[in-house]
PDB file of N, CA and C in Angstrom:
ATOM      1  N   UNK A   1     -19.085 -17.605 -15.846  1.00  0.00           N
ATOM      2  CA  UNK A   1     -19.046 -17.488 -14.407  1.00  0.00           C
ATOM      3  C   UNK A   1     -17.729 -18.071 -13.911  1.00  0.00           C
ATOM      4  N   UNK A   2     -17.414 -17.469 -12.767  1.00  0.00           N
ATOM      5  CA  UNK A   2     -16.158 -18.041 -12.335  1.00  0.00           C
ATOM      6  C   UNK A   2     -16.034 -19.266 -11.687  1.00  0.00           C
ATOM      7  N   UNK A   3     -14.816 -19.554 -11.450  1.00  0.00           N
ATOM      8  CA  UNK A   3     -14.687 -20.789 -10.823  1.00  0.00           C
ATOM      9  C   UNK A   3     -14.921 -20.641  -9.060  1.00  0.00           C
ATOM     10  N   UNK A   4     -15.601 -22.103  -8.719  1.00  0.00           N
ATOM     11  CA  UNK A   4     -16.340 -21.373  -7.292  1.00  0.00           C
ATOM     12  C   UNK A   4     -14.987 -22.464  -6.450  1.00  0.00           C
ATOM     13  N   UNK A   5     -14.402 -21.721  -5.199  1.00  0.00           N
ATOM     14  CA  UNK A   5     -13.890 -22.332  -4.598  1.00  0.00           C
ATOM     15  C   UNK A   5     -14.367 -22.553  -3.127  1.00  0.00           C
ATOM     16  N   UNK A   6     -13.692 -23.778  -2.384  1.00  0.00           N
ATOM     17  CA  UNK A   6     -14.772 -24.247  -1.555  1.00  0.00           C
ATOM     18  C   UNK A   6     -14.735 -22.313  -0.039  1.00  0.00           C
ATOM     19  N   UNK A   7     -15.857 -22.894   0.972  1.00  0.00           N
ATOM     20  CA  UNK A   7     -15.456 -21.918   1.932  1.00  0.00           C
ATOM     21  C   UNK A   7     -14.284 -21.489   2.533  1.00  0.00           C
ATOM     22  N   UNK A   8     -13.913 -23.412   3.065  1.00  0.00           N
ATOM     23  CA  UNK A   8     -13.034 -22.822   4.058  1.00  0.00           C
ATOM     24  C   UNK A   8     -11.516 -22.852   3.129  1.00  0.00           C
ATOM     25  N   UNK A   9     -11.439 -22.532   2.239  1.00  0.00           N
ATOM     26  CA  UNK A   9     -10.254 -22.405   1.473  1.00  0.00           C
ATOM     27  C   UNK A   9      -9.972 -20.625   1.071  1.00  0.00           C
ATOM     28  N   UNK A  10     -11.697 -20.344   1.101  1.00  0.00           N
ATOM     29  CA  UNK A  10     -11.702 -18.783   0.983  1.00  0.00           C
ATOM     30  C   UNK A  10     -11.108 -18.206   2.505  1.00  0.00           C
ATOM     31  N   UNK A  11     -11.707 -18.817   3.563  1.00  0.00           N
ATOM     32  CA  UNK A  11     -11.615 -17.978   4.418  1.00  0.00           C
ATOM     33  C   UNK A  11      -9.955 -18.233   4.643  1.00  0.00           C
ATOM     34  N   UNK A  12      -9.045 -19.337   4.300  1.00  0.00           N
ATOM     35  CA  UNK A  12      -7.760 -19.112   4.803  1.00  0.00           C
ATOM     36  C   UNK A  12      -6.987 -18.133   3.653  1.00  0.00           C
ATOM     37  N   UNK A  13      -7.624 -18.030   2.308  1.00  0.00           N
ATOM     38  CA  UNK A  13      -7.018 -16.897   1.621  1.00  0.00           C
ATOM     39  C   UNK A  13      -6.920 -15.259   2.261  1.00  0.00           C
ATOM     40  N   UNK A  14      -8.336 -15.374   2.726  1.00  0.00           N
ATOM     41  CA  UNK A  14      -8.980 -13.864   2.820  1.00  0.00           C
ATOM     42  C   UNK A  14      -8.222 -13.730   4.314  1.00  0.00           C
ATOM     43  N   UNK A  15      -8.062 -14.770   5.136  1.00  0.00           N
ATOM     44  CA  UNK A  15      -7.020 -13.938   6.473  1.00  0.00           C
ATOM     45  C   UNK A  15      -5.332 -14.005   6.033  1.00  0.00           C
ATOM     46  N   UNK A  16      -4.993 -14.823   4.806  1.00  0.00           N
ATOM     47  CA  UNK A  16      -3.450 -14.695   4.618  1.00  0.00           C
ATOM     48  C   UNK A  16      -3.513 -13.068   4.200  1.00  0.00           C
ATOM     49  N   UNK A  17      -4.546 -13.317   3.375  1.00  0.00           N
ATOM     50  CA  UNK A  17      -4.754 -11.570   2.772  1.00  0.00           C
ATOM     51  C   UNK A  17      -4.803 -10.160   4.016  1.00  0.00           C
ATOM     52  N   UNK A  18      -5.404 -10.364   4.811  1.00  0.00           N
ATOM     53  CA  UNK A  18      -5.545  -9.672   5.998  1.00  0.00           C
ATOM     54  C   UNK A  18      -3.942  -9.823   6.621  1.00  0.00           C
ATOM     55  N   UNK A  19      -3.098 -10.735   6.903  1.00  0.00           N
ATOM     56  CA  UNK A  19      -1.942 -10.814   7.659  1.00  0.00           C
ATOM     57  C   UNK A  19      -0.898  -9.422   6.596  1.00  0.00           C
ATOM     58  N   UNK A  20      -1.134 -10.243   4.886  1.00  0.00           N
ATOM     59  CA  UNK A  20      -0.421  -9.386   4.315  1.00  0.00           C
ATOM     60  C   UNK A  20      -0.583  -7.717   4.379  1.00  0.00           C
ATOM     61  N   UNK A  21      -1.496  -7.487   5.086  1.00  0.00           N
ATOM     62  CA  UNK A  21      -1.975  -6.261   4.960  1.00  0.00           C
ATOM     63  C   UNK A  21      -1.362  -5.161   6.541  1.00  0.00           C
ATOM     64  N   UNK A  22      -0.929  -6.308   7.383  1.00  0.00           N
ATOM     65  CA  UNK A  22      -0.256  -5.426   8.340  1.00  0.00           C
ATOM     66  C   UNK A  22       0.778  -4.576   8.252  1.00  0.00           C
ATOM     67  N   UNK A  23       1.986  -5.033   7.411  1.00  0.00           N
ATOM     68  CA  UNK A  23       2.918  -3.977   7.196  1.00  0.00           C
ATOM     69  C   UNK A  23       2.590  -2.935   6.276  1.00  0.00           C
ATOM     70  N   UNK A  24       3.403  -1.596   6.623  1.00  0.00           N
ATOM     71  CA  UNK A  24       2.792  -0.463   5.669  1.00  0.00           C
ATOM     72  C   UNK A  24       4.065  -1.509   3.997  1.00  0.00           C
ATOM     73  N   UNK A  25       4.755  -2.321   4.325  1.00  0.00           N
ATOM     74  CA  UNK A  25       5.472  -2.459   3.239  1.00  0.00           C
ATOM     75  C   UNK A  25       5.125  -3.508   2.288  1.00  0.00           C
ATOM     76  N   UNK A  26       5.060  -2.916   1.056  1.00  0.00           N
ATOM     77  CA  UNK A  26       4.905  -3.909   0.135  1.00  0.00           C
ATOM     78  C   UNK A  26       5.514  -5.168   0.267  1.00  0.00           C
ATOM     79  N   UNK A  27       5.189  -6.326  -0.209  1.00  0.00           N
ATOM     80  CA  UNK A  27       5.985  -7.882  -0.723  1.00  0.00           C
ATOM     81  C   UNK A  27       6.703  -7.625  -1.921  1.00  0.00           C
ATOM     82  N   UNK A  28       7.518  -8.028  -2.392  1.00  0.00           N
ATOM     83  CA  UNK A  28       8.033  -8.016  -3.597  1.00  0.00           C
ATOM     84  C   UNK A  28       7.042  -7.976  -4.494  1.00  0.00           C
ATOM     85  N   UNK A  29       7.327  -7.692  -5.797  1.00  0.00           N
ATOM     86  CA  UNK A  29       6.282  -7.331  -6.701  1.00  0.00           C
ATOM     87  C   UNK A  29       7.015  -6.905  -7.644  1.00  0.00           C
ATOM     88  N   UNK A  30       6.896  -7.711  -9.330  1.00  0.00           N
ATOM     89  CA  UNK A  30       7.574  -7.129 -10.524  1.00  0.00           C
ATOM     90  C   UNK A  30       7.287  -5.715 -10.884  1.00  0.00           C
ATOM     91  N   UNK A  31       7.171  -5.012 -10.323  1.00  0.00           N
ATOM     92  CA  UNK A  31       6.994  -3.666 -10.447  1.00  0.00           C
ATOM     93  C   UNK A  31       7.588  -2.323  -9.534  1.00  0.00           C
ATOM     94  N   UNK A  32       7.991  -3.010  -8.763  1.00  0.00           N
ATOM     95  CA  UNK A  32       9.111  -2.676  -7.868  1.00  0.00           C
ATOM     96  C   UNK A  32       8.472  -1.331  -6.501  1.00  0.00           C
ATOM     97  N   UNK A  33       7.001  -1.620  -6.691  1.00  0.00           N
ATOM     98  CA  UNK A  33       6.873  -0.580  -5.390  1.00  0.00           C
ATOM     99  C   UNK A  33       7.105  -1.383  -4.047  1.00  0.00           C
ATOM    100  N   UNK A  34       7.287  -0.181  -3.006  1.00  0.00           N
ATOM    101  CA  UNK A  34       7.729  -0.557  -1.981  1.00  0.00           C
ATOM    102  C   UNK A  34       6.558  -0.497  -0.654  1.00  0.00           C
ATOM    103  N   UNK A  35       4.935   0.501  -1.114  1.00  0.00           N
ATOM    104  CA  UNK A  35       4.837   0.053   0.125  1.00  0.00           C
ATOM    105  C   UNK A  35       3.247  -0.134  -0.308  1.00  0.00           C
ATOM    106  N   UNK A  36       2.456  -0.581   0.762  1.00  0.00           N
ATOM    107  CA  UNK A  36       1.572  -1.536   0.517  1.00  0.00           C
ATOM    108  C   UNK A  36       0.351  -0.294   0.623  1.00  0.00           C
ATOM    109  N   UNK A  37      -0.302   0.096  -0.389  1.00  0.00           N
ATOM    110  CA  UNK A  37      -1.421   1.442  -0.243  1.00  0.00           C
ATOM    111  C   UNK A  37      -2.501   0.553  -0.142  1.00  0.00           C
ATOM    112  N   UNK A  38      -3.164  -0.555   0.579  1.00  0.00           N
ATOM    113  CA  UNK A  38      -4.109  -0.808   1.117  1.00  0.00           C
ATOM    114  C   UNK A  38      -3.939  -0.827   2.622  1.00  0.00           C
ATOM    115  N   UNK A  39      -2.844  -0.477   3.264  1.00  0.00           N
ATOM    116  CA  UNK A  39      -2.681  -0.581   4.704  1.00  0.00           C
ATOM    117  C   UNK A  39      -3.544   0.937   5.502  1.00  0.00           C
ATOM    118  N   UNK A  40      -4.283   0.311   6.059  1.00  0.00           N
ATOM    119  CA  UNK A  40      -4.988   1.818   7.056  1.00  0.00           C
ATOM    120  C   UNK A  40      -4.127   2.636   6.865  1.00  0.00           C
ATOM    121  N   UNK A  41      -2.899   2.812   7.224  1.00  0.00           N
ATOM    122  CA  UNK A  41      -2.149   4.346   7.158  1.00  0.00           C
ATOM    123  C   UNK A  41      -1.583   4.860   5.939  1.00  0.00           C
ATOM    124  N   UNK A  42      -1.577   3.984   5.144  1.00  0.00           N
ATOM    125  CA  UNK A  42      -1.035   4.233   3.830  1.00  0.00           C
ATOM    126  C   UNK A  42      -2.550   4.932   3.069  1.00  0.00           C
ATOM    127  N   UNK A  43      -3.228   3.986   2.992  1.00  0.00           N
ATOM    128  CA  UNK A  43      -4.409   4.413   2.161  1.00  0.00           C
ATOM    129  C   UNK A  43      -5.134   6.151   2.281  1.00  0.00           C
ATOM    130  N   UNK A  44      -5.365   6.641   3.520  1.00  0.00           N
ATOM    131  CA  UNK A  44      -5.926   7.790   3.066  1.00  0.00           C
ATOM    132  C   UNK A  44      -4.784   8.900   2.486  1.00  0.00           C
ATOM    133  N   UNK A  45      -3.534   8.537   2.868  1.00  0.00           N
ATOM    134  CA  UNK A  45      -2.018   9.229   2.172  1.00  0.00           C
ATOM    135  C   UNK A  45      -2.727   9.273   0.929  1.00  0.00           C
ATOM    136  N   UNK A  46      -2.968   7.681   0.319  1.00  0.00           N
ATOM    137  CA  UNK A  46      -2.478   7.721  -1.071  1.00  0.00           C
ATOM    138  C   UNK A  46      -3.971   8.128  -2.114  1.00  0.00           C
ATOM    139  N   UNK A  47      -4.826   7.978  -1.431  1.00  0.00           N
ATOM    140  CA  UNK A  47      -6.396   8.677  -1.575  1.00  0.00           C
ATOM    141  C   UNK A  47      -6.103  10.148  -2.151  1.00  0.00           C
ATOM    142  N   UNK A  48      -5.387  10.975  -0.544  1.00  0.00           N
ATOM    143  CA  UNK A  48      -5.392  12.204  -0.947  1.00  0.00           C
ATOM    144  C   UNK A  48      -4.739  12.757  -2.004  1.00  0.00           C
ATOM    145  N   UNK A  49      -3.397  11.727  -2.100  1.00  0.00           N
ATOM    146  CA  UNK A  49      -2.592  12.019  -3.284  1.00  0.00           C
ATOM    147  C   UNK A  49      -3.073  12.117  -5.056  1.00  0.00           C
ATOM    148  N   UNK A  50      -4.138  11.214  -4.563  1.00  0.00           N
ATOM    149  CA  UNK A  50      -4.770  11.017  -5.786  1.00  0.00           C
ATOM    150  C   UNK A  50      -5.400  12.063  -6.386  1.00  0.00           C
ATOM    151  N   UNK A  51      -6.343  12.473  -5.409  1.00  0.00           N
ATOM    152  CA  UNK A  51      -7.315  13.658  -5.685  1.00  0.00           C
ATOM    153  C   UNK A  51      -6.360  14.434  -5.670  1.00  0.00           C
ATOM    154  N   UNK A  52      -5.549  14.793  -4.912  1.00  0.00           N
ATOM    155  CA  UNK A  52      -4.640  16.462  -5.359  1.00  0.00           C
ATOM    156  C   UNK A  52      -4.361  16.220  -6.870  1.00  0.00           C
ATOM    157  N   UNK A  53      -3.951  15.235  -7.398  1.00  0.00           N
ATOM    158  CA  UNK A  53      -3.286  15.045  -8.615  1.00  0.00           C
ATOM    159  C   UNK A  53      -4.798  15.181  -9.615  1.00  0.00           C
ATOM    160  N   UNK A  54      -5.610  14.650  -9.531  1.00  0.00           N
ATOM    161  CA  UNK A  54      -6.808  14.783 -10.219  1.00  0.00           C
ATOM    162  C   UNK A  54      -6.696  13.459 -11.147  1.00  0.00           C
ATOM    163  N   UNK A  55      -6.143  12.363 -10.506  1.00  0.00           N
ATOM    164  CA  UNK A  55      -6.162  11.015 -11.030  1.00  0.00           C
ATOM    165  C   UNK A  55      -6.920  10.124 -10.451  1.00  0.00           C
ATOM    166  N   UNK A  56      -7.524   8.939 -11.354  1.00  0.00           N
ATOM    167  CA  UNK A  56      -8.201   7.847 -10.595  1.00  0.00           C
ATOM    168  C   UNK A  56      -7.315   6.751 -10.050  1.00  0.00           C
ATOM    169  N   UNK A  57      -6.648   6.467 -11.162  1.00  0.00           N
ATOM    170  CA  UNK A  57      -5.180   5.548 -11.099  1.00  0.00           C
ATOM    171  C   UNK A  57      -3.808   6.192 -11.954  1.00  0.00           C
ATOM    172  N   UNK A  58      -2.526   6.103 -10.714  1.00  0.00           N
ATOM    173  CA  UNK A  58      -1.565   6.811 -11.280  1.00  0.00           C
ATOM    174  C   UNK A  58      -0.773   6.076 -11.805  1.00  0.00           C
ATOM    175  N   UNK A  59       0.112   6.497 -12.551  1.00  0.00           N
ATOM    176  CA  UNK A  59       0.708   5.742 -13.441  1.00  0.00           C
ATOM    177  C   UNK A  59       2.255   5.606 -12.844  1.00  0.00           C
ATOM    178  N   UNK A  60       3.216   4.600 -12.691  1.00  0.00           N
ATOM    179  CA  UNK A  60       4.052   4.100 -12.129  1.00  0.00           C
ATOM    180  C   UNK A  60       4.945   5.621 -11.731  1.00  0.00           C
ATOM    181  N   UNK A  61       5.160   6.650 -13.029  1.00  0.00           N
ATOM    182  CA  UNK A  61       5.920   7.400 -12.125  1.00  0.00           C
ATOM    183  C   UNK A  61       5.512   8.424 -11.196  1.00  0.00           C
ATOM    184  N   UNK A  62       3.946   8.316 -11.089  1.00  0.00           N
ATOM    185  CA  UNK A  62       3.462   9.231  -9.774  1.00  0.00           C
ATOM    186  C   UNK A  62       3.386   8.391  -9.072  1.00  0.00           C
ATOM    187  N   UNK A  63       3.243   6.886  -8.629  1.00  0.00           N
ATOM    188  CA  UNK A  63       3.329   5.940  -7.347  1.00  0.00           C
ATOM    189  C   UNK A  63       4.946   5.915  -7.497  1.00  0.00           C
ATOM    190  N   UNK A  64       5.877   5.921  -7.775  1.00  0.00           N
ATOM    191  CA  UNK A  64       6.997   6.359  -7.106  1.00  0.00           C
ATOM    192  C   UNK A  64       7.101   7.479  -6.781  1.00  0.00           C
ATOM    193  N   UNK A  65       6.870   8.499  -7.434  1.00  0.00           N
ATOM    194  CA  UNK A  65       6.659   9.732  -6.112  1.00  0.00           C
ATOM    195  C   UNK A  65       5.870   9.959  -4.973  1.00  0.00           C
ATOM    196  N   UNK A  66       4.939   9.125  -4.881  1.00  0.00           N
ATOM    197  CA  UNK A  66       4.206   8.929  -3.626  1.00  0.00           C
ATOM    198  C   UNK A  66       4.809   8.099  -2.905  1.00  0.00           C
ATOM    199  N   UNK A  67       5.907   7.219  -3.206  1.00  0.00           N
ATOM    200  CA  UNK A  67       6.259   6.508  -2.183  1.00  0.00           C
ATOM    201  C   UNK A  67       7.482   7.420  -1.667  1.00  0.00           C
ATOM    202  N   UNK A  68       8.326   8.229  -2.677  1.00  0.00           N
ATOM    203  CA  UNK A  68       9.469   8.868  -2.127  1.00  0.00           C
ATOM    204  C   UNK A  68       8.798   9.677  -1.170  1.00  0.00           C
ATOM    205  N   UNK A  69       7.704  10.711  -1.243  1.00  0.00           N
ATOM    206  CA  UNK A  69       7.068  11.860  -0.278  1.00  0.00           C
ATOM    207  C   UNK A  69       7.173  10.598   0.729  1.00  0.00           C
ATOM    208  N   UNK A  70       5.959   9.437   0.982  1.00  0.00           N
ATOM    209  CA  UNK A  70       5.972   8.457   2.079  1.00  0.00           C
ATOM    210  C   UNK A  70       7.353   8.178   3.156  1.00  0.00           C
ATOM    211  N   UNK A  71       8.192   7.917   2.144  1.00  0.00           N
ATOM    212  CA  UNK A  71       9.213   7.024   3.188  1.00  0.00           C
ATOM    213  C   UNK A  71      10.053   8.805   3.701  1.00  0.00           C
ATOM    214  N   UNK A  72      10.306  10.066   2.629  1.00  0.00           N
ATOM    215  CA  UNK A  72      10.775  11.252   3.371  1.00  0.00           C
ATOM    216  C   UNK A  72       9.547  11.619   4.761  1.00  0.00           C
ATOM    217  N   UNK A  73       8.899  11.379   4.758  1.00  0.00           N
ATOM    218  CA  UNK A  73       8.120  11.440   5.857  1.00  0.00           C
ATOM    219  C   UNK A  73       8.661  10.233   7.022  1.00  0.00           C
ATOM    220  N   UNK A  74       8.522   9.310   6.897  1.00  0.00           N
ATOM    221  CA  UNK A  74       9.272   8.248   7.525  1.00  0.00           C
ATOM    222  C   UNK A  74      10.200   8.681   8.278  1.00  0.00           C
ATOM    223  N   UNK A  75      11.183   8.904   7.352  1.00  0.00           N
ATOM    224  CA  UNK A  75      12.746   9.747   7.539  1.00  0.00           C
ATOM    225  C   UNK A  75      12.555  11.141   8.761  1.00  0.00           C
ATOM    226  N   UNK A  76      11.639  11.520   8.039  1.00  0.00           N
ATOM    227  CA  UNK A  76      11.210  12.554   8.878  1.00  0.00           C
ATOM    228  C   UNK A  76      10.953  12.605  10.269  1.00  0.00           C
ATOM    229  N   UNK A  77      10.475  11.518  10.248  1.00  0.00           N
ATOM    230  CA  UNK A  77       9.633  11.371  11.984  1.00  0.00           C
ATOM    231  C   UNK A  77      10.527  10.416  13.046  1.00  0.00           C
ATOM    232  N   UNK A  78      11.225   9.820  12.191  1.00  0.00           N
ATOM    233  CA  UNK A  78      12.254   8.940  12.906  1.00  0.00           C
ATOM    234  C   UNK A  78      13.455  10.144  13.410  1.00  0.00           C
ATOM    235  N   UNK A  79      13.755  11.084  12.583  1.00  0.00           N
ATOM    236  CA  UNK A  79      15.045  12.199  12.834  1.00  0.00           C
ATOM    237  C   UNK A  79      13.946  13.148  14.192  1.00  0.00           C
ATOM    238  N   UNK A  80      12.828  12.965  14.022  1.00  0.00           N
ATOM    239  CA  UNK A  80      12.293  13.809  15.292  1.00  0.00           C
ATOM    240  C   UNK A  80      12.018  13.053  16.701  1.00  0.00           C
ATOM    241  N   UNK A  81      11.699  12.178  16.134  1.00  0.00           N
ATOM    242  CA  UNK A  81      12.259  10.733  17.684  1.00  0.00           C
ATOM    243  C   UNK A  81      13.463  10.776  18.310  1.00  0.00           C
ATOM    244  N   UNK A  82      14.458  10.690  17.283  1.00  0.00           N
ATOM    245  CA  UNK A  82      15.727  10.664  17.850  1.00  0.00           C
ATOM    246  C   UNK A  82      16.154  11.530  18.437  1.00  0.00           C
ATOM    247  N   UNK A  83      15.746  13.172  18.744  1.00  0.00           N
ATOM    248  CA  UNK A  83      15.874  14.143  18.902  1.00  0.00           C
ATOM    249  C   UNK A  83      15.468  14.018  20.728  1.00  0.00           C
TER     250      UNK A  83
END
């Protein structure tokens, strides 16, 4: 069994965890992705991506192509703002 830690030590993890979760952008990370696929807007992106692909978990070089489609979308919508 695991190690039990007290409450209120959980609850200041579980809202740092929640803060980290506002940007669509990843934190650094030895693995070098860039954006954070638990964020509301990221996640059903990267859901659908999944199922089109017919994967459960993708392997580093289809999450860099999901992030390149992501941020050309980005790109995308910012060049139609500016417009």
């Amino acid at each position: 069994m695991g190690r039990r830690i007290p409450f209120d030590i959980a609850q200041e993890q579980a809202k740092l965890k929640q803060e980290n979760e506002t940007s669509i952008y990843a934190p650094y990370n030895k693995y070098g992705y860039k954006l954070n696929i638990h964020h509301p807007l990221i996640r059903p992106l990267y859901e659908r991506y999944k199922s089109k692909l017919g994967e459960n978990i993708l392997s580093d070089k289809q999450r860099f192509h999901f992030e390149m489609i992501i941020f050309k979308m980005i790109e995308k919508k910012k060049s139609e703002r500016s417009k």
